[in-house]
PDB file of N, CA and C in Angstrom:
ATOM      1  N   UNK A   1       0.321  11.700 -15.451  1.00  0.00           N
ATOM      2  CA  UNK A   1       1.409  10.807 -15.131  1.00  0.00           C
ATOM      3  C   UNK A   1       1.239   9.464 -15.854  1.00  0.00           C
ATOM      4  N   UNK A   2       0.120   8.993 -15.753  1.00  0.00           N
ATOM      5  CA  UNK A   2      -0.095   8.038 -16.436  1.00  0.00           C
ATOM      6  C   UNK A   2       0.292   7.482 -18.072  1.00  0.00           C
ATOM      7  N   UNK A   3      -0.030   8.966 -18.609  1.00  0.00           N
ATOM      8  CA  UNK A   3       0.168   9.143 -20.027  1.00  0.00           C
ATOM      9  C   UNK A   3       1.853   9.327 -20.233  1.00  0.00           C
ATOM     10  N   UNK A   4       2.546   9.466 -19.475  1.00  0.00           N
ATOM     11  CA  UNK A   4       4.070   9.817 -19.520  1.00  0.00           C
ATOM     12  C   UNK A   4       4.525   8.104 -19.395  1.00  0.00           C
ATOM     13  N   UNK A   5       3.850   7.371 -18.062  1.00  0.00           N
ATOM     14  CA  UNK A   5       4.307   6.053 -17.873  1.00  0.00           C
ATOM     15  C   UNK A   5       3.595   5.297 -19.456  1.00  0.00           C
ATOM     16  N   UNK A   6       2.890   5.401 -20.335  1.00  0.00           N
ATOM     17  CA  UNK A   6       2.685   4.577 -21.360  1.00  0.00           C
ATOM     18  C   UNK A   6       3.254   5.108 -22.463  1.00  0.00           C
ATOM     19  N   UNK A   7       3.819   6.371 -22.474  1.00  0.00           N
ATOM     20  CA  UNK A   7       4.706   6.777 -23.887  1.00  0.00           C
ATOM     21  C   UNK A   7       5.923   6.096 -23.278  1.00  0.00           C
ATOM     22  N   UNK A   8       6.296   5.893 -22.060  1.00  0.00           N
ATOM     23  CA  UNK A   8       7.474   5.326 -22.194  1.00  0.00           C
ATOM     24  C   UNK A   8       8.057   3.527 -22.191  1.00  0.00           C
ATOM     25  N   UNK A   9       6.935   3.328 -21.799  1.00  0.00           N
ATOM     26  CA  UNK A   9       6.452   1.871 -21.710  1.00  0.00           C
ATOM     27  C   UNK A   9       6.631   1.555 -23.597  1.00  0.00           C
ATOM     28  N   UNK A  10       6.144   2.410 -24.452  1.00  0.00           N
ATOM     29  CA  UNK A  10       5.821   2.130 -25.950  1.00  0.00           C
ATOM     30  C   UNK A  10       7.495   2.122 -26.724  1.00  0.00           C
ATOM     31  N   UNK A  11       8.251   3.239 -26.130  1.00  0.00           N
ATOM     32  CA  UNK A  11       9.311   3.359 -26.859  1.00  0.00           C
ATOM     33  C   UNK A  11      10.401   2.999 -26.144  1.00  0.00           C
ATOM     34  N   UNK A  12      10.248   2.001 -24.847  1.00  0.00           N
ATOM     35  CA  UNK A  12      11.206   1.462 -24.699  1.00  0.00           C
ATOM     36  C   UNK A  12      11.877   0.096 -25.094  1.00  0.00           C
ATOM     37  N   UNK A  13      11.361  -0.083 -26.543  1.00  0.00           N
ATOM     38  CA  UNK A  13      11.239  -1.162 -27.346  1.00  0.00           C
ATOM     39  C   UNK A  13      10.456  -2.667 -26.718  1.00  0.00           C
ATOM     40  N   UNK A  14      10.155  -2.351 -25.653  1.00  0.00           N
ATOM     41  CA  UNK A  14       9.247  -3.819 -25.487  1.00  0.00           C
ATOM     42  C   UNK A  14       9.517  -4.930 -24.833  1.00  0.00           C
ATOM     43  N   UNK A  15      11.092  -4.800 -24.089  1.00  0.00           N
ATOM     44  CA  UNK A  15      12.049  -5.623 -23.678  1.00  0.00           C
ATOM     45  C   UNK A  15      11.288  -5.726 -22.375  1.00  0.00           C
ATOM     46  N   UNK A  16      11.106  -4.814 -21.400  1.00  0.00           N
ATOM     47  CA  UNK A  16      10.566  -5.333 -20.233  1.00  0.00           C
ATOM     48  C   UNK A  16       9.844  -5.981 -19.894  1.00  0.00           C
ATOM     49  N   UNK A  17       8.917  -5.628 -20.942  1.00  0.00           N
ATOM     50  CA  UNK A  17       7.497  -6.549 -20.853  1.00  0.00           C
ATOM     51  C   UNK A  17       7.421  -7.442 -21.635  1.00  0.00           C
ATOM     52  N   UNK A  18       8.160  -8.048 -22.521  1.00  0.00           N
ATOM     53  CA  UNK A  18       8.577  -9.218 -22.924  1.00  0.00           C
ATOM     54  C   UNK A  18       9.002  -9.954 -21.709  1.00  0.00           C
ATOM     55  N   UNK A  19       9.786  -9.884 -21.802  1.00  0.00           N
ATOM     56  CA  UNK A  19      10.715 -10.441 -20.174  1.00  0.00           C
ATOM     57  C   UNK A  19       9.729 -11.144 -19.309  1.00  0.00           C
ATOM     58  N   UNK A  20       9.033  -9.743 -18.667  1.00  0.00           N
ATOM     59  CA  UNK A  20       8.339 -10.218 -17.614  1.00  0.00           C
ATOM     60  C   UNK A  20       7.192 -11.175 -18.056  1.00  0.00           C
ATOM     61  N   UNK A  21       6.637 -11.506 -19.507  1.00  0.00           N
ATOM     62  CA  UNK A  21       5.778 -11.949 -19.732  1.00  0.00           C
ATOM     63  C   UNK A  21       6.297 -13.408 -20.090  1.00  0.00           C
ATOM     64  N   UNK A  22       7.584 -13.647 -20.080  1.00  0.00           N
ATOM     65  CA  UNK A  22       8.391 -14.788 -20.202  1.00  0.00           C
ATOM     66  C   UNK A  22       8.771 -15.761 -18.591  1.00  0.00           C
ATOM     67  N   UNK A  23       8.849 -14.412 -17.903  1.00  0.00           N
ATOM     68  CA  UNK A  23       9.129 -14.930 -16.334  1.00  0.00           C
ATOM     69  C   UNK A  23       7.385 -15.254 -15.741  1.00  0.00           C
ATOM     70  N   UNK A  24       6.628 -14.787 -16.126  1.00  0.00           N
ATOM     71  CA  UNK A  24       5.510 -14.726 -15.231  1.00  0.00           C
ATOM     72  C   UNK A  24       5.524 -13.709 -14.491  1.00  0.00           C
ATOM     73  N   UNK A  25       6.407 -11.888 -14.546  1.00  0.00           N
ATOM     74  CA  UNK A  25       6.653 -11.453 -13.349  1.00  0.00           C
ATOM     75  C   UNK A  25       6.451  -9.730 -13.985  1.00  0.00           C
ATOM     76  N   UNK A  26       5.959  -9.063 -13.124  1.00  0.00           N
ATOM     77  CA  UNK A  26       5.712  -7.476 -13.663  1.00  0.00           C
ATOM     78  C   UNK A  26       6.930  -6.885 -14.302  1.00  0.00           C
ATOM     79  N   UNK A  27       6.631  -5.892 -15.486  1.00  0.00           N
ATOM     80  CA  UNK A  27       7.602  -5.275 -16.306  1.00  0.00           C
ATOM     81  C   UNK A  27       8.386  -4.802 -15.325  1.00  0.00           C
ATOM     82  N   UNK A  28       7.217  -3.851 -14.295  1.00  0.00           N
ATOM     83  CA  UNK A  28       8.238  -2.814 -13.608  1.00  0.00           C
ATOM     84  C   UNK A  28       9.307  -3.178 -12.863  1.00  0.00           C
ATOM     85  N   UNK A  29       9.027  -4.948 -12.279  1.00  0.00           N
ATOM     86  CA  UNK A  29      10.379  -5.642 -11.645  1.00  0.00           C
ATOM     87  C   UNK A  29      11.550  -5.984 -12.602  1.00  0.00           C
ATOM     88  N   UNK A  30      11.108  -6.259 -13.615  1.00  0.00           N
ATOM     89  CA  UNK A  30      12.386  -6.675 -14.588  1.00  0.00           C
ATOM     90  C   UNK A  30      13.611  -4.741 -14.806  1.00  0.00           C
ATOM     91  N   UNK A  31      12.226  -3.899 -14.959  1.00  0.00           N
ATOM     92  CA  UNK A  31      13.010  -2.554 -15.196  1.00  0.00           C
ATOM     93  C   UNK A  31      13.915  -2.680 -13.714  1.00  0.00           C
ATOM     94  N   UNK A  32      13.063  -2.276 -12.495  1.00  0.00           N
ATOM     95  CA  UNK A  32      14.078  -2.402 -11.731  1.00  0.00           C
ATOM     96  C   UNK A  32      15.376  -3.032 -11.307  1.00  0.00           C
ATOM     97  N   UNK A  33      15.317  -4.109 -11.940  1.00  0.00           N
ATOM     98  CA  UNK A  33      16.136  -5.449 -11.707  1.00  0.00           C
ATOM     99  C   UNK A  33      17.228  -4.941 -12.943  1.00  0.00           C
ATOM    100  N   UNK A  34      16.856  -4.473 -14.364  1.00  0.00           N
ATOM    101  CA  UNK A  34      18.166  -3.803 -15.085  1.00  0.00           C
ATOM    102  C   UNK A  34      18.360  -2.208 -14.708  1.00  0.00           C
ATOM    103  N   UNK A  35      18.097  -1.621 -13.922  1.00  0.00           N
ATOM    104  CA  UNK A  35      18.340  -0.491 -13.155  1.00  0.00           C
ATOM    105  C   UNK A  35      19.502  -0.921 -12.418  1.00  0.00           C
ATOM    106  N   UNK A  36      19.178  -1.733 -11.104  1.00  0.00           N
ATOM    107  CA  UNK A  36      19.925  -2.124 -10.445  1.00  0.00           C
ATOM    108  C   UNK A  36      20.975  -2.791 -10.584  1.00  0.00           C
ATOM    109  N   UNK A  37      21.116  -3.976 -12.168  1.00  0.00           N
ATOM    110  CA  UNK A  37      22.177  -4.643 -12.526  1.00  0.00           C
ATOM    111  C   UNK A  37      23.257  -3.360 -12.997  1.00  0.00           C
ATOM    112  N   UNK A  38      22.174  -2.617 -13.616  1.00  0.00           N
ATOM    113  CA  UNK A  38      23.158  -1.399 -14.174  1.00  0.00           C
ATOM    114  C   UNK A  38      24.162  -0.774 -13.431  1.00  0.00           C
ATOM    115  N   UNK A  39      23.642  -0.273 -12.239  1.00  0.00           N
ATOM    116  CA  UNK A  39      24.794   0.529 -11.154  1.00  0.00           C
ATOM    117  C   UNK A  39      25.490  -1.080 -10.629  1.00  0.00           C
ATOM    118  N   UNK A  40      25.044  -1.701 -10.063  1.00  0.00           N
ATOM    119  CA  UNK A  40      26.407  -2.994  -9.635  1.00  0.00           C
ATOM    120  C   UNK A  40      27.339  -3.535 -10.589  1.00  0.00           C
ATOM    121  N   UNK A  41      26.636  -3.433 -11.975  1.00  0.00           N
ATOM    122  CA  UNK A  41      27.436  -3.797 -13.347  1.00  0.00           C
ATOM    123  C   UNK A  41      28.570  -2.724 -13.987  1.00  0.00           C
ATOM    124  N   UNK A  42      28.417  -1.827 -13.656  1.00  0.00           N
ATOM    125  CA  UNK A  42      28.857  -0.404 -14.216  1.00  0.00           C
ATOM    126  C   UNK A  42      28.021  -0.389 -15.679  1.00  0.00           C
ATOM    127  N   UNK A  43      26.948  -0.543 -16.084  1.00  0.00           N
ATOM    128  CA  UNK A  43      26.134  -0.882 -17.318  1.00  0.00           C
ATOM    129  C   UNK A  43      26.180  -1.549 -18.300  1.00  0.00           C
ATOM    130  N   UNK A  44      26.957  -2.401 -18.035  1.00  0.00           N
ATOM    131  CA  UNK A  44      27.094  -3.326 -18.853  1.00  0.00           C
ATOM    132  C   UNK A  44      25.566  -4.084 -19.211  1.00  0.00           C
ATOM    133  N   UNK A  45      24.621  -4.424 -18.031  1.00  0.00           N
ATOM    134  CA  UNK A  45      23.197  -4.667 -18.681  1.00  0.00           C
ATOM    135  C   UNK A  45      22.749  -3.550 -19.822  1.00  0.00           C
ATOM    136  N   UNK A  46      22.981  -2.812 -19.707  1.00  0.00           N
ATOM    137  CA  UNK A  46      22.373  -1.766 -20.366  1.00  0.00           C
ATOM    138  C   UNK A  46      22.791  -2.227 -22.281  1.00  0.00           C
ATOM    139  N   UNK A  47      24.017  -2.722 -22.411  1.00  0.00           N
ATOM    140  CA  UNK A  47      24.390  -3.333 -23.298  1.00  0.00           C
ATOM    141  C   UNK A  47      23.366  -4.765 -23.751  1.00  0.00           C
ATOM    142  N   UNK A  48      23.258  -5.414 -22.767  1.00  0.00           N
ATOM    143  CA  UNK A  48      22.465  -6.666 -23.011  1.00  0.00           C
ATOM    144  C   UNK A  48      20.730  -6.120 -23.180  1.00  0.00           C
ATOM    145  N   UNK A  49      20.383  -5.027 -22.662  1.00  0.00           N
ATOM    146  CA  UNK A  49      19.479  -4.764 -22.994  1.00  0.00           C
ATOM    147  C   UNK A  49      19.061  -4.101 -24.337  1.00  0.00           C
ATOM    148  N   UNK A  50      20.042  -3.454 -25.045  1.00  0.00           N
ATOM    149  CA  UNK A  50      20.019  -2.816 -26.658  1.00  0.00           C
ATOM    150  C   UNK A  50      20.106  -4.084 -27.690  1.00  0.00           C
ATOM    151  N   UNK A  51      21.108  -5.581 -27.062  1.00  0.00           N
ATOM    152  CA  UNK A  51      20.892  -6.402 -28.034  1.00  0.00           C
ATOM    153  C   UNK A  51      19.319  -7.087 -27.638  1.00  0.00           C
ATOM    154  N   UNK A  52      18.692  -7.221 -26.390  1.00  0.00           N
ATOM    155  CA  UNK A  52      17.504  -7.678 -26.844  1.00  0.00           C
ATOM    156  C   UNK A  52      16.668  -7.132 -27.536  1.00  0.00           C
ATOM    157  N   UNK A  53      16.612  -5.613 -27.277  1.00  0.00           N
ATOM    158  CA  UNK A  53      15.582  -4.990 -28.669  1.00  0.00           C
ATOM    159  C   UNK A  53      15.819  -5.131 -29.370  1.00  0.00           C
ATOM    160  N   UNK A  54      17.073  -4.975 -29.955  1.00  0.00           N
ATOM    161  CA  UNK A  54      17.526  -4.978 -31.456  1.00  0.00           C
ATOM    162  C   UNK A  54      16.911  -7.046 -31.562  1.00  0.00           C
ATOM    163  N   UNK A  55      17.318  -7.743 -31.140  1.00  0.00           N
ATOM    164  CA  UNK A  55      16.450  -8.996 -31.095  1.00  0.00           C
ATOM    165  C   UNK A  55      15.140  -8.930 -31.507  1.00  0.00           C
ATOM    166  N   UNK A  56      14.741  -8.130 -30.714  1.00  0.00           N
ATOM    167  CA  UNK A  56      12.817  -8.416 -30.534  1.00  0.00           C
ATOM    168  C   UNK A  56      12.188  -7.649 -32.079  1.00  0.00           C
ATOM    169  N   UNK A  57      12.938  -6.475 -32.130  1.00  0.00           N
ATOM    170  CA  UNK A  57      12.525  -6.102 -33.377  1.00  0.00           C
ATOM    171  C   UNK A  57      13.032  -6.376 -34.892  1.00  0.00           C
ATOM    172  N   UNK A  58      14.240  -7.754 -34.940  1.00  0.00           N
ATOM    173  CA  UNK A  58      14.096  -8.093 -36.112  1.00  0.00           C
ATOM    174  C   UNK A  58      12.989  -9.434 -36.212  1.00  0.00           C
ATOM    175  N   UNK A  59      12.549  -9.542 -35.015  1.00  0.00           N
ATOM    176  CA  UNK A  59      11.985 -11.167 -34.956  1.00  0.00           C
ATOM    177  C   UNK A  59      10.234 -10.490 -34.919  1.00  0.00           C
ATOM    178  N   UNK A  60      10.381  -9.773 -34.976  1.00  0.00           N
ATOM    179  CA  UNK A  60       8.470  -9.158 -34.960  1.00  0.00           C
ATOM    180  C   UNK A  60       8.789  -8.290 -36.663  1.00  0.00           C
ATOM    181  N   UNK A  61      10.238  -8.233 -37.311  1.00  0.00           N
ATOM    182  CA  UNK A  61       9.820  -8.067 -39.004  1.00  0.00           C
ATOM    183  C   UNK A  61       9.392  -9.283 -39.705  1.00  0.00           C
ATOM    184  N   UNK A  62      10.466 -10.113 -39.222  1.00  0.00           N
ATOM    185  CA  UNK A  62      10.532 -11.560 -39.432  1.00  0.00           C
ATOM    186  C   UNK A  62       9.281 -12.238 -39.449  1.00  0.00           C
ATOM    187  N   UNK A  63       8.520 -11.956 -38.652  1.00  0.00           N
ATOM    188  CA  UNK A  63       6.982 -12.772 -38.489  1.00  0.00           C
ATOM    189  C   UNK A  63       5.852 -11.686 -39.321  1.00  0.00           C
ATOM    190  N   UNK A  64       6.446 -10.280 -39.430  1.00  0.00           N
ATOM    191  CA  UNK A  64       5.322  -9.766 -40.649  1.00  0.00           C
ATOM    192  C   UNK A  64       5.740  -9.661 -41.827  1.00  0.00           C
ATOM    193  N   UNK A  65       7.096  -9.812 -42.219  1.00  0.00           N
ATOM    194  CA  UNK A  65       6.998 -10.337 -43.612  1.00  0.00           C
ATOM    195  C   UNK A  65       7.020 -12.609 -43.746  1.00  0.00           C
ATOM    196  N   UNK A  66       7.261 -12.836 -43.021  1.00  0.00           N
ATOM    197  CA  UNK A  66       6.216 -14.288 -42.916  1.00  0.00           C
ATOM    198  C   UNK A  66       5.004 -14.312 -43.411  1.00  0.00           C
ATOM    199  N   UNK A  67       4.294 -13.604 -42.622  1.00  0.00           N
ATOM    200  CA  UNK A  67       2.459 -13.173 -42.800  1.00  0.00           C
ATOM    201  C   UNK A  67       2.312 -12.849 -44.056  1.00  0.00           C
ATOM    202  N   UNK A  68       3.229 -11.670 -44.225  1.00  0.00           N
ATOM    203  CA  UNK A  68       1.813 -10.532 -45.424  1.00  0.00           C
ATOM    204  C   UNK A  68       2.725 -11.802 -46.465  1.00  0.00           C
ATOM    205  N   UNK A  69       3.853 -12.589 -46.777  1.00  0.00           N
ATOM    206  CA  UNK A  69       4.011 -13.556 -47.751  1.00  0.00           C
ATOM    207  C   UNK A  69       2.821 -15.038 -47.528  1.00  0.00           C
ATOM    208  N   UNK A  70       2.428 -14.921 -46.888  1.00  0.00           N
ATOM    209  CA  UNK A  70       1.546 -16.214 -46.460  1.00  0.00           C
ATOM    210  C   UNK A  70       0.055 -15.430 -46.778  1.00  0.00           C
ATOM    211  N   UNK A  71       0.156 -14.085 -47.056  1.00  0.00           N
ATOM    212  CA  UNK A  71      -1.068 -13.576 -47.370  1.00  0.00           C
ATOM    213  C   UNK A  71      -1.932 -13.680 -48.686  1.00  0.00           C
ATOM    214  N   UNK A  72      -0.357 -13.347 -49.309  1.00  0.00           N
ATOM    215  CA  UNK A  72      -0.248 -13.165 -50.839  1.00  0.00           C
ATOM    216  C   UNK A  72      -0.350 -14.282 -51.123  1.00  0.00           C
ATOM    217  N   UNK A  73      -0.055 -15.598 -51.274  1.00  0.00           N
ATOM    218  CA  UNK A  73       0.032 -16.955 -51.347  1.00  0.00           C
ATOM    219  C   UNK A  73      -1.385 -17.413 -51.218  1.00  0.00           C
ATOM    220  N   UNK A  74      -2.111 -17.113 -49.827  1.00  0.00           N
ATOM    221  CA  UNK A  74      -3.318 -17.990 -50.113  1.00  0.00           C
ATOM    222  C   UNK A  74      -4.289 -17.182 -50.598  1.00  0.00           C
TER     223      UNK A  74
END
């Protein structure tokens, strides 16, 4: 079970635990918390949650092509 909760933890782009590491507050509350916005929202979080990955993962290219150019340089 364990191994099922960290493959999915890996490919759920990173948003939860971003979050929670922004709030001070466990991934698994933020998941629950867009679970729950989801059914009161009709999913519309679910929308706000595809633009934060899509967020998180141009801003973690953004900082490794930063690097490997700051590599080459010095």
């Amino acid at each position: 079970m364990e191994k099922i909760k960290d493959y999915m933890e890996q490919s759920a782009f990173g948003v939860c635990s971003y979050l929670g590491e922004k709030m001070s507050i466990s991934s698994a509350r933020v998941r629950l918390y867009f679970i729950y916005l989801s059914f009161v929202a009709m999913g519309s979080p679910i929308i706000l949650y595809l633009f934060a990955a899509f967020w998180l993962n141009i801003r973690r290219y953004v900082r490794e092509k930063r690097n490997a150019i700051r590599e080459v340089v010095s």
